[in-house]
Every structure is written in structure tokens, then in C-alpha cells.
Protein backbone atom coordinates (compact mmCIF):
# COMPACT_ATOMS: atom_id res chain seq x y z
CA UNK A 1 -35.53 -31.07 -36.61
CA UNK A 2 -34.60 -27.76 -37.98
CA UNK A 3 -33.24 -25.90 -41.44
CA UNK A 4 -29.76 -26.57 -42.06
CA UNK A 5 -29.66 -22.99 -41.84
CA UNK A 6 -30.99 -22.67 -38.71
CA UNK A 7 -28.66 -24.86 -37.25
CA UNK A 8 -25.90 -23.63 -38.90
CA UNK A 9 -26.59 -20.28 -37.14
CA UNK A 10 -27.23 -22.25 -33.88
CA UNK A 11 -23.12 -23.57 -34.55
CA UNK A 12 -22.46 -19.31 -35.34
CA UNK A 13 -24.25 -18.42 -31.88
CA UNK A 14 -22.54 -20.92 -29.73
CA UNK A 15 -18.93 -20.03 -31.73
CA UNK A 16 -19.58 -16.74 -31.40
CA UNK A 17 -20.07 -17.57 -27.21
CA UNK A 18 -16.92 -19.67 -27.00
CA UNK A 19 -14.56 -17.02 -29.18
CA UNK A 20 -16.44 -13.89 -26.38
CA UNK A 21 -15.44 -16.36 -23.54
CA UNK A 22 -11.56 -16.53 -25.21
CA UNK A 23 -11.57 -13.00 -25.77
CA UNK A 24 -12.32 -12.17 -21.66
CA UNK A 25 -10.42 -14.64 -20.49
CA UNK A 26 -7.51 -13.45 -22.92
CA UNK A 27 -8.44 -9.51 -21.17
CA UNK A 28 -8.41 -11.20 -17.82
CA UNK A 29 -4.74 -12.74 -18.56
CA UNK A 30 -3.79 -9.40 -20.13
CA UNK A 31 -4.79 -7.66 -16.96
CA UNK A 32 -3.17 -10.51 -14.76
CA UNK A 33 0.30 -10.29 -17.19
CA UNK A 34 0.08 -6.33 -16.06
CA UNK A 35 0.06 -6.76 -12.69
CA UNK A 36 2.56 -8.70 -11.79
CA UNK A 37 5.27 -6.67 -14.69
CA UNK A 38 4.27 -3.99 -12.05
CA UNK A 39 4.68 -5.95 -8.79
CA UNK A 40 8.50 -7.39 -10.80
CA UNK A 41 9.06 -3.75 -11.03
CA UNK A 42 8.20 -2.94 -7.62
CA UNK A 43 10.03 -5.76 -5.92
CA UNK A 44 12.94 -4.82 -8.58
CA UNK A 45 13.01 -1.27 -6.98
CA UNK A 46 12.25 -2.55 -3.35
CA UNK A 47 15.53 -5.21 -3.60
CA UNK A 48 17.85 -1.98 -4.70
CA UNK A 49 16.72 0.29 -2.03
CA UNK A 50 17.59 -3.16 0.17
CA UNK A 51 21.04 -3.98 -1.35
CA UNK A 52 21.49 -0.12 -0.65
CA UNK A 53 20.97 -0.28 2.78
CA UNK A 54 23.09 -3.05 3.17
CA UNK A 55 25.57 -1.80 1.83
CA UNK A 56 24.99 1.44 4.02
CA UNK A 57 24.58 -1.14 7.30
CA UNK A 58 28.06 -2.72 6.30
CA UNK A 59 29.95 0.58 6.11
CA UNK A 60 28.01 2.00 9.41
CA UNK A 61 29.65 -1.23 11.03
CA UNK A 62 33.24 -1.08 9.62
CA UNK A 63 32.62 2.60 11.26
CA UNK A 64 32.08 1.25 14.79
CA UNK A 65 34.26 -1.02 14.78
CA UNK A 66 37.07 2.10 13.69
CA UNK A 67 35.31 4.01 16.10
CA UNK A 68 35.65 1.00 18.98
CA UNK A 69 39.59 0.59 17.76
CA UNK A 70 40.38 4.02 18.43
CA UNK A 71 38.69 4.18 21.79
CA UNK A 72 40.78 1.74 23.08
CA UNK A 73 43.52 3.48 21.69
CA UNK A 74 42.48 7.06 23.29
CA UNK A 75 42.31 4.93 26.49
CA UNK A 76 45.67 3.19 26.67
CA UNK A 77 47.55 6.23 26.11
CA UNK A 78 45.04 8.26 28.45
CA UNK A 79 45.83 5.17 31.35
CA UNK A 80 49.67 5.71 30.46
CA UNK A 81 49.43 9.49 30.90
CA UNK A 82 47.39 8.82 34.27
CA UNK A 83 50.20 6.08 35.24
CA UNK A 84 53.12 8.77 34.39
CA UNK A 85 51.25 11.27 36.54
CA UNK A 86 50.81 8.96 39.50
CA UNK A 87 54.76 8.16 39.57
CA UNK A 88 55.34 12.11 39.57
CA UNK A 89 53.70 11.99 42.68
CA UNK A 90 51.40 14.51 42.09
């Protein structure tokens, strides 16, 4: 059996190993906490660009569909000018 002081620096030695241990694993979660406030900034960024091009996609549809409205138009009143031709006899 040994001193009580040598086993109260045996206690010191293994604190002193268990508070190292807390203080990487605290680092590592540090780290950890760092990375992902990036990748929630990233995704935060990446979701915007998306809600912009959906946005972008919806107008570029409401344009077709214009587009596709006034084509038929352009066609009905190009068949009625053919039609008015054809009973000129021409």
C-alpha cells in the first residue's frame, strides 16, 4: 500500500486523464457544431437558389401557356383569312 500522497497524485493523474478526455471530446463537438452551422448555411443558400428557380419555372410556364393562347389565336384568324380568300375564288 502506498503514501497517501502518492495516491492522492495517482487520483490527480487519472483526473487529470478524464478532464484531457472532456476537453477533446468537447474540441471534437466544437468541430462537429461547425460543420453542420456550415452545411445549415449551405443548404440555407442551396433552398433560395431552389425557391428561385421555381419561381423562374412558374413564370417560364405562365409564358407558354400565353405563348400557346396566342398561337391559336394567330391561327383562327389566319384560317378565317384563308376561308375569306377561298370564297373570293382566287
Amino acid at each position: 500500500m502506498g503514501s497517501p500522497l502518492t495516491n492522492e497524485l495517482e487520483i490527480i493523474k487519472i483526473l487529470e486523464g478524464k478532464i484531457a478526455h472532456v476537453i477533446d471530446y468537447i474540441n471534437k463537438l466544437s468541430a462537429e457544431n461547425e460543420k453542420l452551422r456550415q452545411q445549415t448555411k449551405d443548404l440555407r443558400a442551396e433552398k433560395k437558389d431552389m425557391e428561385e428557380l421555381i419561381k423562374r419555372a412558374g413564370k417560364l410556364d405562365e409564358d407558354v401557356k400565353r405563348y400557346e393562347n396566342e398561337r391559336e389565336l394567330i391561327k383562327g384568324k389566319i384560317e378565317t383569312i384563308i376561308n375569306q380568300i377561298d370564297k373570293l375564288g382566287i
